[in-house]
N, C-alpha and C. Protein backbone atom coordinates (compact mmCIF):
# COMPACT_ATOMS: atom_id res chain seq x y z
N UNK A 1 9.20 -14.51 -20.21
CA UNK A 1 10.21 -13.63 -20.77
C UNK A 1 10.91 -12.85 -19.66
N UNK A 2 12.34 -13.06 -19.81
CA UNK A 2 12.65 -12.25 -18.47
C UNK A 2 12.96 -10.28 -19.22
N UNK A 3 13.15 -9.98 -18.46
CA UNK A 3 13.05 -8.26 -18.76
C UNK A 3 14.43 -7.62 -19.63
N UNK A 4 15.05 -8.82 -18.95
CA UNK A 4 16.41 -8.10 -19.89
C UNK A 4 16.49 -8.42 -21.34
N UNK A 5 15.75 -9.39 -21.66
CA UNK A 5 15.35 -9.79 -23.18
C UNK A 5 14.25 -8.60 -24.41
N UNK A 6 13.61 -8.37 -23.01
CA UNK A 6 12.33 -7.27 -23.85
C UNK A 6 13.58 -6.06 -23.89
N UNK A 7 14.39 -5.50 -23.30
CA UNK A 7 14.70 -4.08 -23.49
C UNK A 7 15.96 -4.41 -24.38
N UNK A 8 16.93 -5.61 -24.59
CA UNK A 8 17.48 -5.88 -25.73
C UNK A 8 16.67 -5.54 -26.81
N UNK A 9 15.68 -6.01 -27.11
CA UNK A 9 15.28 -6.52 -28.09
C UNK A 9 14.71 -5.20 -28.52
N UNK A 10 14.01 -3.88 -27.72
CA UNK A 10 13.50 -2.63 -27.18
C UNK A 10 14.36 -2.21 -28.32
N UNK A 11 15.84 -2.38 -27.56
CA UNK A 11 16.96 -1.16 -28.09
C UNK A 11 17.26 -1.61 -29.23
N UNK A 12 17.38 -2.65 -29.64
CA UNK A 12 17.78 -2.99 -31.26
C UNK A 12 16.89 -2.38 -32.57
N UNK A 13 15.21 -2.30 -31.83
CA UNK A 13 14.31 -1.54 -33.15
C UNK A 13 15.20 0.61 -33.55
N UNK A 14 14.50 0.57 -34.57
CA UNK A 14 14.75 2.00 -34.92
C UNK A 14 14.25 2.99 -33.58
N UNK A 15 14.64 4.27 -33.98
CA UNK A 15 13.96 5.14 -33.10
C UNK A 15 12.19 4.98 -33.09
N UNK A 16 11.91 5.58 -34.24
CA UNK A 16 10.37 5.61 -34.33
C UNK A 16 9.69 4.47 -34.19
N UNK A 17 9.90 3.29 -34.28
CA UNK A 17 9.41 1.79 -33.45
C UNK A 17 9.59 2.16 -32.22
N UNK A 18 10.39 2.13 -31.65
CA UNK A 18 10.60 2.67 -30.18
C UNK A 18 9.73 3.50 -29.39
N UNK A 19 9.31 4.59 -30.49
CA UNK A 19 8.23 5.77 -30.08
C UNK A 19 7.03 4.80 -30.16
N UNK A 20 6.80 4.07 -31.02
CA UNK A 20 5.46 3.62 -31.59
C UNK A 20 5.14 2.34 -30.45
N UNK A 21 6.45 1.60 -29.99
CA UNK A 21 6.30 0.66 -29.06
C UNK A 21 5.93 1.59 -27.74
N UNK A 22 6.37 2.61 -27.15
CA UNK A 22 6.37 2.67 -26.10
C UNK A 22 4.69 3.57 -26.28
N UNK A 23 4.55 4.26 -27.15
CA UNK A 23 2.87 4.76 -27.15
C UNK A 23 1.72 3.64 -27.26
N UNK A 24 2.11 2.65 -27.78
CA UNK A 24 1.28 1.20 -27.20
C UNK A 24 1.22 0.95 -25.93
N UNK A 25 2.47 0.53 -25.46
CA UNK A 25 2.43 0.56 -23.94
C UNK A 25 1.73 1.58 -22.72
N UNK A 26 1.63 2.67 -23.27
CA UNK A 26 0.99 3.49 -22.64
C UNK A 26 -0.49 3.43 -23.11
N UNK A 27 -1.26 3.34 -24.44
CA UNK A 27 -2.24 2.78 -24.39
C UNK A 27 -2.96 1.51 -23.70
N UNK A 28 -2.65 0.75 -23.56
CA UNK A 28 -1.98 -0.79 -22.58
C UNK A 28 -2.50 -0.29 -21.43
N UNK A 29 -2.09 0.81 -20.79
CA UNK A 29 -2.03 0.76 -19.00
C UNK A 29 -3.55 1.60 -19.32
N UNK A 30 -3.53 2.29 -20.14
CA UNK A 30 -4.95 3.24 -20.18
C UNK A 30 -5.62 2.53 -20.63
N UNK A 31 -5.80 1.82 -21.02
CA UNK A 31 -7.34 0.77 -21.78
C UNK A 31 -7.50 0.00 -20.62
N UNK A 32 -6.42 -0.41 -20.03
CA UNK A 32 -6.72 -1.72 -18.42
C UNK A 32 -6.73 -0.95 -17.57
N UNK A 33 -6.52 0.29 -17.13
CA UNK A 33 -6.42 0.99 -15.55
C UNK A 33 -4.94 0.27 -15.21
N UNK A 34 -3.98 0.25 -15.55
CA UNK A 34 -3.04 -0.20 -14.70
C UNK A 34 -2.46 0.69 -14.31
N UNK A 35 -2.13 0.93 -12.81
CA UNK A 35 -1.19 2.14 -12.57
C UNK A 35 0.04 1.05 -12.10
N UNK A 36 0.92 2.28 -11.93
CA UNK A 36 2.50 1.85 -10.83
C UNK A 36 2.52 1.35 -10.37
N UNK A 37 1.05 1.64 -9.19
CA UNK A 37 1.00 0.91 -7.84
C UNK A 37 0.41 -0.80 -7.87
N UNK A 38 -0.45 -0.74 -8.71
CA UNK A 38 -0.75 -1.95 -8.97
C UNK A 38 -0.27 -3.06 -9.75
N UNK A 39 1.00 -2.29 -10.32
CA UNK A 39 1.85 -3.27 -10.43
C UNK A 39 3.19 -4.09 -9.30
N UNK A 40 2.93 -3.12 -8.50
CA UNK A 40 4.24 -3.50 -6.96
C UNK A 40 3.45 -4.61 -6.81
N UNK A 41 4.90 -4.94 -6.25
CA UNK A 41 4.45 -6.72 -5.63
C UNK A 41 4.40 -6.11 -4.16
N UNK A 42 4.50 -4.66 -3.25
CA UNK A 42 3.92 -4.50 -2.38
C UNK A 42 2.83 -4.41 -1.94
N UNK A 43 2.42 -4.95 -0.67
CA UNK A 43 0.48 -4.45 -0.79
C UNK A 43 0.96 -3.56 0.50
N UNK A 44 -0.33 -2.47 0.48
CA UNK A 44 -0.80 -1.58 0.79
C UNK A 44 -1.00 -1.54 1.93
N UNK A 45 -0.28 -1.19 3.33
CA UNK A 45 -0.67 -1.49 4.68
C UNK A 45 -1.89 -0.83 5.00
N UNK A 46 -2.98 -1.31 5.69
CA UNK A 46 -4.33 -0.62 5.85
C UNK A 46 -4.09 -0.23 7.79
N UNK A 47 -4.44 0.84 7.07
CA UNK A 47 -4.85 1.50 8.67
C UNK A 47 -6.08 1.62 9.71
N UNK A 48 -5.75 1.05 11.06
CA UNK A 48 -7.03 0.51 11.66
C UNK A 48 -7.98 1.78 12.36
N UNK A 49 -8.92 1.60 12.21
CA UNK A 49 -9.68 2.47 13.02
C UNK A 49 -10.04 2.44 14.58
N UNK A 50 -8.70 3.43 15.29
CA UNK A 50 -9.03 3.61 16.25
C UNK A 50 -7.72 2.92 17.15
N UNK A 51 -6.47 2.70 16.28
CA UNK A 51 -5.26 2.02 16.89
C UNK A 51 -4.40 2.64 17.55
N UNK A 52 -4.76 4.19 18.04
CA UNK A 52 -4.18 5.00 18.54
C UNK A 52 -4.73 5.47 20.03
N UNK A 53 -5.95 4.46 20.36
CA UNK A 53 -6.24 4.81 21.72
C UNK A 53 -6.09 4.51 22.64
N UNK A 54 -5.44 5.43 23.45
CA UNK A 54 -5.10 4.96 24.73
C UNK A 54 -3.61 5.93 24.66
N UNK A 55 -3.26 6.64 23.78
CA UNK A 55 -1.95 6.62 23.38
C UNK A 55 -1.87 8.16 23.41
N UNK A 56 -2.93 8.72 23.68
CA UNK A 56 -3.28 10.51 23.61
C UNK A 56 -4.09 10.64 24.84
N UNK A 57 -3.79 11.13 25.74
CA UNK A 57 -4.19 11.71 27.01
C UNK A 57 -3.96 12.61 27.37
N UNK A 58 -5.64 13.45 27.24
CA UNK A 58 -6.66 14.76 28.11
C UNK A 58 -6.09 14.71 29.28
N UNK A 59 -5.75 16.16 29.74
CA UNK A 59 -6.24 16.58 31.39
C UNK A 59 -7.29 16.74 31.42
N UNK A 60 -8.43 16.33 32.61
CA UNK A 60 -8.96 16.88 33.19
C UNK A 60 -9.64 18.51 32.78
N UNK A 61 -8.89 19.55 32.97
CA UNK A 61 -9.04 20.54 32.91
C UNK A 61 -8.77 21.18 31.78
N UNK A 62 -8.46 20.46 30.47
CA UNK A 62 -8.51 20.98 29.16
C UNK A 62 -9.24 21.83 28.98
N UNK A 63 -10.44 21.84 29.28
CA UNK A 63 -11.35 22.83 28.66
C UNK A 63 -11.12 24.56 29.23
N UNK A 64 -10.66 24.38 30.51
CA UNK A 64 -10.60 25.51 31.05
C UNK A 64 -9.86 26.65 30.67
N UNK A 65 -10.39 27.89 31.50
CA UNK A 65 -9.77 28.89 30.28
C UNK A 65 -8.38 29.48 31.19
N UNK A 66 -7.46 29.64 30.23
CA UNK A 66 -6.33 29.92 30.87
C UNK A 66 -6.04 30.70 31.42
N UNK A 67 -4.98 31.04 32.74
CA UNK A 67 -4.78 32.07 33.62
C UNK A 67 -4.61 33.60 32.84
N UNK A 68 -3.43 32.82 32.00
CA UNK A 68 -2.90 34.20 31.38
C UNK A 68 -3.69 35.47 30.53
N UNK A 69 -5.03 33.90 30.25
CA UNK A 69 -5.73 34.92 28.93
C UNK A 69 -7.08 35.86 29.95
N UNK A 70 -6.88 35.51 31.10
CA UNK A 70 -8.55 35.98 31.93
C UNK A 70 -8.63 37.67 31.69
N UNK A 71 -7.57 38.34 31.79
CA UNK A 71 -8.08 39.72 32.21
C UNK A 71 -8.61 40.11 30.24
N UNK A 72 -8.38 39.32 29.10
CA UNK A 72 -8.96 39.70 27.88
C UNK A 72 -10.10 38.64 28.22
N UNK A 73 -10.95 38.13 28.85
CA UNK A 73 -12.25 37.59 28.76
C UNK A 73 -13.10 38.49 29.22
């Protein structure tokens, strides 16, 4: 069925069919778990652990305590 046939066919019922069709449909996604997302024909890029190293570089002397702050230590 292509889509433009179901929402013809959607808009031709009365109002309250309409209500009654679309509160099915929403029962539908809640009885199966279907969300939004799992309906995209996108998948989900996964993010790697640890694809950022090499790409963030420490001084040396990070730890040390700064000039400005010595006379409040």
């Amino acid at each position: 069925m292509q889509d433009s046939y179901i929402f013809k066919e959607f808009k031709l019922l009365p109002k309250d069919i309409q209500q009654q069709v679309s509160d099915y449909i929403e029962f539908l996604i809640n009885k199966y778990k279907i969300s939004i997302k799992d309906t995209s024909d996108k998948k989900k890029k996964k993010s790697n652990f640890g694809s950022a190293k090499g790409l963030i570089i420490m001084s040396d002397d990070f730890d040390d305590p700064i000039e400005d702050f010595k006379p409040y230590m």
